[in-house]
Each structure stands twice: as C-alpha cells, then as structure tokens.
N, C-alpha and C. Protein backbone atom coordinates (compact mmCIF):
# COMPACT_ATOMS: atom_id res chain seq x y z
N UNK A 1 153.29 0.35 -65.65
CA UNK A 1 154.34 1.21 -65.15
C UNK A 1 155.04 0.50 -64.00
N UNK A 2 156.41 0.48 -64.34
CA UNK A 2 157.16 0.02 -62.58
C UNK A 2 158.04 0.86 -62.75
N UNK A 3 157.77 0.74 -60.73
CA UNK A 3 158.65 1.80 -59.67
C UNK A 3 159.80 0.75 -59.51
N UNK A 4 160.78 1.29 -58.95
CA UNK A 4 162.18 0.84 -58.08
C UNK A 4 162.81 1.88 -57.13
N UNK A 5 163.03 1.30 -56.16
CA UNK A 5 163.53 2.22 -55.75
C UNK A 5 165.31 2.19 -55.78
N UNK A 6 166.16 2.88 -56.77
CA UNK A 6 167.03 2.75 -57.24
C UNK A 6 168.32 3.50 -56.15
N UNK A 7 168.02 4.76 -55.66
CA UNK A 7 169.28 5.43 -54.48
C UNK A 7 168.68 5.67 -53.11
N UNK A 8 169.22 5.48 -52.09
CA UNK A 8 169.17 5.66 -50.89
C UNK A 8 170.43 6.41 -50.43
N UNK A 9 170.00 7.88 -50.18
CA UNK A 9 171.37 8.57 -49.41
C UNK A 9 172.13 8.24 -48.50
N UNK A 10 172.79 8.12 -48.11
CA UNK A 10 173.59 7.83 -46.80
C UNK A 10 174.53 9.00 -46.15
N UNK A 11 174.02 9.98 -45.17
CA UNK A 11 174.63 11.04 -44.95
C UNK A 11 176.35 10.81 -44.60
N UNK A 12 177.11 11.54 -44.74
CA UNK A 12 178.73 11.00 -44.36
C UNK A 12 179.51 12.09 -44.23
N UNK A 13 179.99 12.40 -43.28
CA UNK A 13 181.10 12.94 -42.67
C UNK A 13 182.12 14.02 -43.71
N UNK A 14 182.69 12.89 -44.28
CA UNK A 14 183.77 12.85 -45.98
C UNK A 14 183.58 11.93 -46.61
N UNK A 15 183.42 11.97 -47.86
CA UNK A 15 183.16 11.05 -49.01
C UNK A 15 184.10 9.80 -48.55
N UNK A 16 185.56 10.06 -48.64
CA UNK A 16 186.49 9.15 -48.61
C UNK A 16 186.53 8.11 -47.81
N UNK A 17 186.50 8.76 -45.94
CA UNK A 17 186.24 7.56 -44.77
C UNK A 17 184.84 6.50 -45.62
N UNK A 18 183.83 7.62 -45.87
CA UNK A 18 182.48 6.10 -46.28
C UNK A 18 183.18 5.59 -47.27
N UNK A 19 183.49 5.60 -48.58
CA UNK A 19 183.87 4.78 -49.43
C UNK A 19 184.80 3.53 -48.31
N UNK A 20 186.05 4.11 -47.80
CA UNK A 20 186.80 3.21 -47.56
C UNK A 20 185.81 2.01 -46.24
N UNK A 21 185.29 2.65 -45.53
CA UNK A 21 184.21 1.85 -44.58
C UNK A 21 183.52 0.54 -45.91
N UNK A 22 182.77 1.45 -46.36
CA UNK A 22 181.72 0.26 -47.18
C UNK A 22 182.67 -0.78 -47.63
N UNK A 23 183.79 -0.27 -48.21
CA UNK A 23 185.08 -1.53 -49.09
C UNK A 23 185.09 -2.24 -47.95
N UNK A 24 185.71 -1.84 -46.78
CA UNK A 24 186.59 -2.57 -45.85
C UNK A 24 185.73 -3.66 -44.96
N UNK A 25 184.40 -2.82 -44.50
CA UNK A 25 183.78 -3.48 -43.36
C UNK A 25 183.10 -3.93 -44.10
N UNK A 26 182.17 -3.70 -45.61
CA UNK A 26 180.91 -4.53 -46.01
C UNK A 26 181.27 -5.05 -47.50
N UNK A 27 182.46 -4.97 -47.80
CA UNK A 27 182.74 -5.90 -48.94
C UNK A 27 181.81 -5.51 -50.29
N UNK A 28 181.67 -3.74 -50.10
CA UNK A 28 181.18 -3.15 -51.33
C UNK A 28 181.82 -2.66 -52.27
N UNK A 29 181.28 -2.49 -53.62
CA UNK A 29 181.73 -2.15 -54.39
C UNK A 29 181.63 -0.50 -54.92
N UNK A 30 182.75 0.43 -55.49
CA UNK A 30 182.29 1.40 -55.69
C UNK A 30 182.07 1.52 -57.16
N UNK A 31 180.46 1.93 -57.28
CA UNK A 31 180.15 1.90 -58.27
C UNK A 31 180.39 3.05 -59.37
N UNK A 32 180.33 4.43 -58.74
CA UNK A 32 180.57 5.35 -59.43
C UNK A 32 181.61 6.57 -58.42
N UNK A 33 182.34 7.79 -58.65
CA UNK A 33 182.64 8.48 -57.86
C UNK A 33 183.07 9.53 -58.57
N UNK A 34 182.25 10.24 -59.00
CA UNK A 34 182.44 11.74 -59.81
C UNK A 34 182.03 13.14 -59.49
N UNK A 35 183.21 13.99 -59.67
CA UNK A 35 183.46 15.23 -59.41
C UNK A 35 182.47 16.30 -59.97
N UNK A 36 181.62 16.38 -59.13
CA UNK A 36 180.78 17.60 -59.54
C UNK A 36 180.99 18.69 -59.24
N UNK A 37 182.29 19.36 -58.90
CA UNK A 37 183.03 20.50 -58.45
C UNK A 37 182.39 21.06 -57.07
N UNK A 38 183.80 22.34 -56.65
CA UNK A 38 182.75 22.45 -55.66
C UNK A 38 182.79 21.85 -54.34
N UNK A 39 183.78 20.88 -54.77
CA UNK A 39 183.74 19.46 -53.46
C UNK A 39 182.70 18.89 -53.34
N UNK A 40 181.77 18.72 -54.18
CA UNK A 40 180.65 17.77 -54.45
C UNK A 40 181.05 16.53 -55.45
N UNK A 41 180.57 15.21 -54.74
CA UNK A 41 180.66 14.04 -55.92
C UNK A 41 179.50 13.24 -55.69
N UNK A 42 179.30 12.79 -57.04
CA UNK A 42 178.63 11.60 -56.93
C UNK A 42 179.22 10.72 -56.48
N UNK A 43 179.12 9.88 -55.91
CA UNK A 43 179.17 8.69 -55.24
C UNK A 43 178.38 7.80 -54.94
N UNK A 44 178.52 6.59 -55.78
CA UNK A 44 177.49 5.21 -55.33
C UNK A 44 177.98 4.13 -55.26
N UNK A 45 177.61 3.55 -53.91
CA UNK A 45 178.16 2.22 -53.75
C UNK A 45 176.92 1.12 -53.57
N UNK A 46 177.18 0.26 -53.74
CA UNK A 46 176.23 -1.16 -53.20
C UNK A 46 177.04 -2.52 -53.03
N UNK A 47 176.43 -3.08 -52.89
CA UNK A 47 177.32 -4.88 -52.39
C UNK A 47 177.67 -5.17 -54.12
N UNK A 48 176.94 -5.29 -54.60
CA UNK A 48 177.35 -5.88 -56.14
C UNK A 48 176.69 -4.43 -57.37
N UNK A 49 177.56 -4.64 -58.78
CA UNK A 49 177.06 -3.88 -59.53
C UNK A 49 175.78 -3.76 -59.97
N UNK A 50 174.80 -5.37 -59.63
CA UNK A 50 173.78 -5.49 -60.30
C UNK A 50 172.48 -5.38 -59.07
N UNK A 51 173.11 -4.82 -58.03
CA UNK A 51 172.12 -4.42 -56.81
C UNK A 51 170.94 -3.46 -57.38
N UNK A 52 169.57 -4.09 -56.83
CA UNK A 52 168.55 -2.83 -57.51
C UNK A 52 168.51 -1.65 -56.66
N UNK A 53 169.28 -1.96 -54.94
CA UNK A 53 169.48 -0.10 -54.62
C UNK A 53 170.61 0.19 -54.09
N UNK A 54 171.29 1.02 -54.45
CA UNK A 54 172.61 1.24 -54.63
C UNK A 54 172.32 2.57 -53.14
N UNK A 55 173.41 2.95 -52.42
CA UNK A 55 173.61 4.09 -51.56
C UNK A 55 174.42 5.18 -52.33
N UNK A 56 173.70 6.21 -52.56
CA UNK A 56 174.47 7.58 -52.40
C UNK A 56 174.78 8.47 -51.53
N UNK A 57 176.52 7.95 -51.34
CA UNK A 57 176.89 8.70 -50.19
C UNK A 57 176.93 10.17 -50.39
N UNK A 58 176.62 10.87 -49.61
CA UNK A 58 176.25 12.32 -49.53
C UNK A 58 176.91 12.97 -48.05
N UNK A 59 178.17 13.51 -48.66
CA UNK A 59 178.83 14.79 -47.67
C UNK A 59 177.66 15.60 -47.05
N UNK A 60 177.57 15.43 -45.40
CA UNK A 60 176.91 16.26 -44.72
C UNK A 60 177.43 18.17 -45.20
N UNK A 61 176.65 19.06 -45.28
CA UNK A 61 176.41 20.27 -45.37
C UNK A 61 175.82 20.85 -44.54
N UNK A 62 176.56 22.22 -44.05
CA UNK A 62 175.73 23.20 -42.92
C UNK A 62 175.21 22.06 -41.78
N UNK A 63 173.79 22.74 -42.10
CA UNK A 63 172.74 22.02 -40.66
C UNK A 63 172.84 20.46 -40.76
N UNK A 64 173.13 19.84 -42.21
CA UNK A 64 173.09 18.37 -41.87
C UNK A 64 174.09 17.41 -41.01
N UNK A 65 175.09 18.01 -40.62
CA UNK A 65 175.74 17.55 -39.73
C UNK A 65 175.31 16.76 -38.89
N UNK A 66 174.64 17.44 -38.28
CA UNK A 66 174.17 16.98 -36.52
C UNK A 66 173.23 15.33 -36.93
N UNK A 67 172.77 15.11 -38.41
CA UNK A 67 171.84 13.93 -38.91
C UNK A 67 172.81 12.79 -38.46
N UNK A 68 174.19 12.56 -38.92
CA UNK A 68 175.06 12.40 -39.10
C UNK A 68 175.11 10.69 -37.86
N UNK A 69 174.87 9.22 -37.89
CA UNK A 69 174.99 8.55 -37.01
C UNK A 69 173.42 8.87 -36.56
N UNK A 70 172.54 9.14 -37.29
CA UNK A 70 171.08 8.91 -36.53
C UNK A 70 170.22 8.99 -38.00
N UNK A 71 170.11 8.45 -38.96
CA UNK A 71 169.40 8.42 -39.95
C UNK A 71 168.00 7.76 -39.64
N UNK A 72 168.04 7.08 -38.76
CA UNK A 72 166.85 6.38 -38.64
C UNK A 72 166.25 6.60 -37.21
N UNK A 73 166.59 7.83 -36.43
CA UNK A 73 166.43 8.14 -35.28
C UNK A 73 166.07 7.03 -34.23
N UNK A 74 167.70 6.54 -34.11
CA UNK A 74 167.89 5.53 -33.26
C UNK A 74 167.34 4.10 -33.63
N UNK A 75 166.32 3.73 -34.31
CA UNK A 75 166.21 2.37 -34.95
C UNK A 75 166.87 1.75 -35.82
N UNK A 76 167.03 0.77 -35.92
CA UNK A 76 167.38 -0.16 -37.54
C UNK A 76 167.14 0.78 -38.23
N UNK A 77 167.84 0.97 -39.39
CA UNK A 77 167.21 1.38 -40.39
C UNK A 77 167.65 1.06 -41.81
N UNK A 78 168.70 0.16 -41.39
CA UNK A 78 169.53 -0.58 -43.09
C UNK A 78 169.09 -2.04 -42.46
N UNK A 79 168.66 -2.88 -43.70
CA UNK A 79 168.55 -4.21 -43.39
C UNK A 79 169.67 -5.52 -44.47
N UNK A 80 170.85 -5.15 -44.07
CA UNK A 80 171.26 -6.09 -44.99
C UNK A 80 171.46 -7.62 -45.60
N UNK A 81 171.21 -8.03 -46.31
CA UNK A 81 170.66 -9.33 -46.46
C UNK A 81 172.18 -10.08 -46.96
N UNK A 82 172.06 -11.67 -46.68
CA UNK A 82 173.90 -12.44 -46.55
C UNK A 82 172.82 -13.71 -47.25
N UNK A 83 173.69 -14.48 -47.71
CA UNK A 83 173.23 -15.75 -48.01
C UNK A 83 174.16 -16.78 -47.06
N UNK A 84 175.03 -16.45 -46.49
CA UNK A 84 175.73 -17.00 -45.29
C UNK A 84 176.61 -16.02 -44.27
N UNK A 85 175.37 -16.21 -43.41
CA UNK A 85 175.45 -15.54 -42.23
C UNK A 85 176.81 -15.10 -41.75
N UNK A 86 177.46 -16.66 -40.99
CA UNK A 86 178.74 -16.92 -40.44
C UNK A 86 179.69 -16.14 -41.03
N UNK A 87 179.50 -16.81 -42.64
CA UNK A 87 181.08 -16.13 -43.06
C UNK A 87 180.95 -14.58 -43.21
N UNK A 88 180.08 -13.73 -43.53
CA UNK A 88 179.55 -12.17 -43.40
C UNK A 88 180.35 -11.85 -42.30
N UNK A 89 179.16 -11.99 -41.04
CA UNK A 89 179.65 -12.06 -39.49
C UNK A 89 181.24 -11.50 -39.52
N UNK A 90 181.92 -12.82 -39.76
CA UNK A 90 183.33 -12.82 -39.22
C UNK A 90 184.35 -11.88 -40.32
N UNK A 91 183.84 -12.13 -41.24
CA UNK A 91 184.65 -10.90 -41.90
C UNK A 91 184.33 -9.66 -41.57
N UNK A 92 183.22 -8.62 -41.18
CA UNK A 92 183.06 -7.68 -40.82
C UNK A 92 183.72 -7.87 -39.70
N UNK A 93 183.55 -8.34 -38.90
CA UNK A 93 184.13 -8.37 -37.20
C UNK A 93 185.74 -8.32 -37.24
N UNK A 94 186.36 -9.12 -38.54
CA UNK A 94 187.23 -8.59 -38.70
C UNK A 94 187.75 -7.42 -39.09
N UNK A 95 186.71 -6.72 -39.80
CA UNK A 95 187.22 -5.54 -40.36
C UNK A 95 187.30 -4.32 -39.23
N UNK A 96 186.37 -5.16 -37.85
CA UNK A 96 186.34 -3.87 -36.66
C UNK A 96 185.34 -3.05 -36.96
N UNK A 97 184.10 -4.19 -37.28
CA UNK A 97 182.85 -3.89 -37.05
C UNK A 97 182.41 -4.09 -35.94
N UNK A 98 181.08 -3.02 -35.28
CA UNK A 98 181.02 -3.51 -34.29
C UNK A 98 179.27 -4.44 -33.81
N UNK A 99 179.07 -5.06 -33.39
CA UNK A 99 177.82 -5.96 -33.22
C UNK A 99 177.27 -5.17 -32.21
N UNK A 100 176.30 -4.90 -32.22
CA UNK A 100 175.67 -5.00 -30.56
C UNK A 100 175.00 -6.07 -29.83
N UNK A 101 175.25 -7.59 -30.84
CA UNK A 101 174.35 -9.09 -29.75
C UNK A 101 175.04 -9.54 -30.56
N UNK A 102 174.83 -10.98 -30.07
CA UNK A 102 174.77 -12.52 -30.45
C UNK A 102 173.99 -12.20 -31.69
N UNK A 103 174.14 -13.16 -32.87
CA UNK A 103 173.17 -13.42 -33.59
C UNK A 103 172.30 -14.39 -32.61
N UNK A 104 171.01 -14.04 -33.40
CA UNK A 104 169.46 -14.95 -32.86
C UNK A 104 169.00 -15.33 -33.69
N UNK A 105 168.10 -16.13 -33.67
CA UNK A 105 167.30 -16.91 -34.80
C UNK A 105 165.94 -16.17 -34.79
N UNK A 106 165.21 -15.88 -35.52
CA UNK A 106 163.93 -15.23 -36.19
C UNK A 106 162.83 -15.91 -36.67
N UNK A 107 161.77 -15.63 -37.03
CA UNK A 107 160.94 -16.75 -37.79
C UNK A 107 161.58 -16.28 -39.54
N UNK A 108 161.84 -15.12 -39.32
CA UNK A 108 162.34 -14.74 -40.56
C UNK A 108 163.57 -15.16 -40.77
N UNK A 109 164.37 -15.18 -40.06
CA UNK A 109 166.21 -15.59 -40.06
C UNK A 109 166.94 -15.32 -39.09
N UNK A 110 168.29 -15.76 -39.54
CA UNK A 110 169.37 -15.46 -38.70
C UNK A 110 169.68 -14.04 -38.64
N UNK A 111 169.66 -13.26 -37.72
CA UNK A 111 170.17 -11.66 -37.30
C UNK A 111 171.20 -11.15 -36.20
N UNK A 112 171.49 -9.71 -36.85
CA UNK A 112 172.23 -9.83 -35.50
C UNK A 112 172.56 -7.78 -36.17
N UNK A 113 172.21 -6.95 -35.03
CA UNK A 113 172.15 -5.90 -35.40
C UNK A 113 174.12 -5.46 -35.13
N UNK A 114 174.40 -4.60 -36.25
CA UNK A 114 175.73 -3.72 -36.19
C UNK A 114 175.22 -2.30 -36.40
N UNK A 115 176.57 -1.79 -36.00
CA UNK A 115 176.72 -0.47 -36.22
C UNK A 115 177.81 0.10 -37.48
N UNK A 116 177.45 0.97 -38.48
CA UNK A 116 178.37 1.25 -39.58
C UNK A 116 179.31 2.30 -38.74
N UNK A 117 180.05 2.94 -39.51
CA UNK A 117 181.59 3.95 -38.70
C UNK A 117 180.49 5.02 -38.19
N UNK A 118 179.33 5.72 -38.45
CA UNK A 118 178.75 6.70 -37.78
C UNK A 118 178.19 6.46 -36.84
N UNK A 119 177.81 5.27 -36.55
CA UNK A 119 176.68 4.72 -35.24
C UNK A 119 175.27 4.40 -35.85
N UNK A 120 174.60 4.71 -37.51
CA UNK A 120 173.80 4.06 -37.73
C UNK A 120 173.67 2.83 -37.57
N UNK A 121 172.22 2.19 -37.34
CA UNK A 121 171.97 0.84 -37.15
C UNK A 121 171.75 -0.19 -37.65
N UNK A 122 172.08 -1.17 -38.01
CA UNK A 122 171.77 -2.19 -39.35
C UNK A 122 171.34 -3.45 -38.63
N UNK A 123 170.91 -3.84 -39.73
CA UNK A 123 170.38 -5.91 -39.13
C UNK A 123 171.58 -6.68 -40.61
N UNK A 124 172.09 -7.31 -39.63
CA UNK A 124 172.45 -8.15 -40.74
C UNK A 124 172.04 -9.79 -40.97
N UNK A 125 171.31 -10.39 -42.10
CA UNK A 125 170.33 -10.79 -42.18
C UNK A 125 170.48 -11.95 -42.65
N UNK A 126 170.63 -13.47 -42.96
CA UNK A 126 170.30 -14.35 -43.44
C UNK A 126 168.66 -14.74 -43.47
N UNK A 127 168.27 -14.40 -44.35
CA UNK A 127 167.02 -15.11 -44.35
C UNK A 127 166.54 -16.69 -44.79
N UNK A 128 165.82 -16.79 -44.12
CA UNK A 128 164.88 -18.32 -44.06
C UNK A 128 164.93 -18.58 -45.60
C-alpha cells in the first residue's frame, strides 16, 4: 500500500488575490478552479502539473478568518524547494515578495525565509 500526501489547504482571504499571488510571486501554475456554487471552488495550484502536492486554496469562512497569515502559528511552515536559488530569489523579489534575511548557507542548503501576501512563513530552499 502507498500513502502520498496529495492536498495541502492554504487558508485565503478570496480565491482570486491567492491565485493571482501564487502566478505572480511563485511562478505557479493553476491547476484546477471549479465552481462548486455557493461561492465555493475548487481550487489547486502547485509549481508544476506533475507536483506530488498540490495547495488547495480554501476561502476563509465564519471563525476561520482570524487563521488567516498564521497557519503555522508563527513558524515556517511551507518549505519550498528551487534548483537555482539566485534566479527564484530575484524573480520573486521582483514580483514584491518580501524576504525577511539574506540568504545563508545550511548543511542542508541555500535558504532564505519569505513571507506569502498573508504573512505566512516559507523557506525558500536550494538544496545540497
């Protein structure tokens, strides 16, 4: 028997700002975006079509609001992986991403933590 772990929610504001964020700042693709009435959609994005875990963005409701920019209660909690650091880096930074350091070197890799449009926390990652 094999597991995968195939969706990871991503709480969001409005469907639309995340879609256009993931395109703009992380050079994702949208994989699916369907109307389940209601003002509910599916929505899944990831970096490429053939990613084994894709994000389903998910419109905050009622009490989930307040989650909203703290998914990982204040830690890292997305680790995204680059096969070249530099050029990643500078295209997000262009897109008016924001860093909170210098990249550093790791025993594991090159890093350097951002923030997505809510204030969640990410590593963005070249590995060794």
């Amino acid at each position: 028997m094999t597991n995968r772990l195939a969706l990871v929610a991503f709480l969001a504001r409005d469907y639309d700002e995340a879609i256009d964020w993931f395109q703009t700042a992380l050079d994702w693709q949208l994989l699916e975006d369907t109307d389940l009435g209601g003002g509910k959609r599916w929505v899944r994005m990831a970096p490429d079509a053939d990613a084994m875990t894709q994000f389903l963005i998910a419109r905050a409701v009622d009490g989930q609001a307040g989650a909203i920019g703290n998914h990982a209660g204040g830690r890292v909690g997305y680790f995204l992986h680059t096969d070249d650091f530099d050029a990643s880096r500078a295209r997000m930074l262009a897109a008016g991403v924001r860093f909170e350091e210098e990249p550093r070197h790791e025993p594991y890799g090159t890093v350097a933590v951002f923030q997505d449009l809510y204030g969640n926390r990410w590593d963005l990652i070249e590995p060794k």
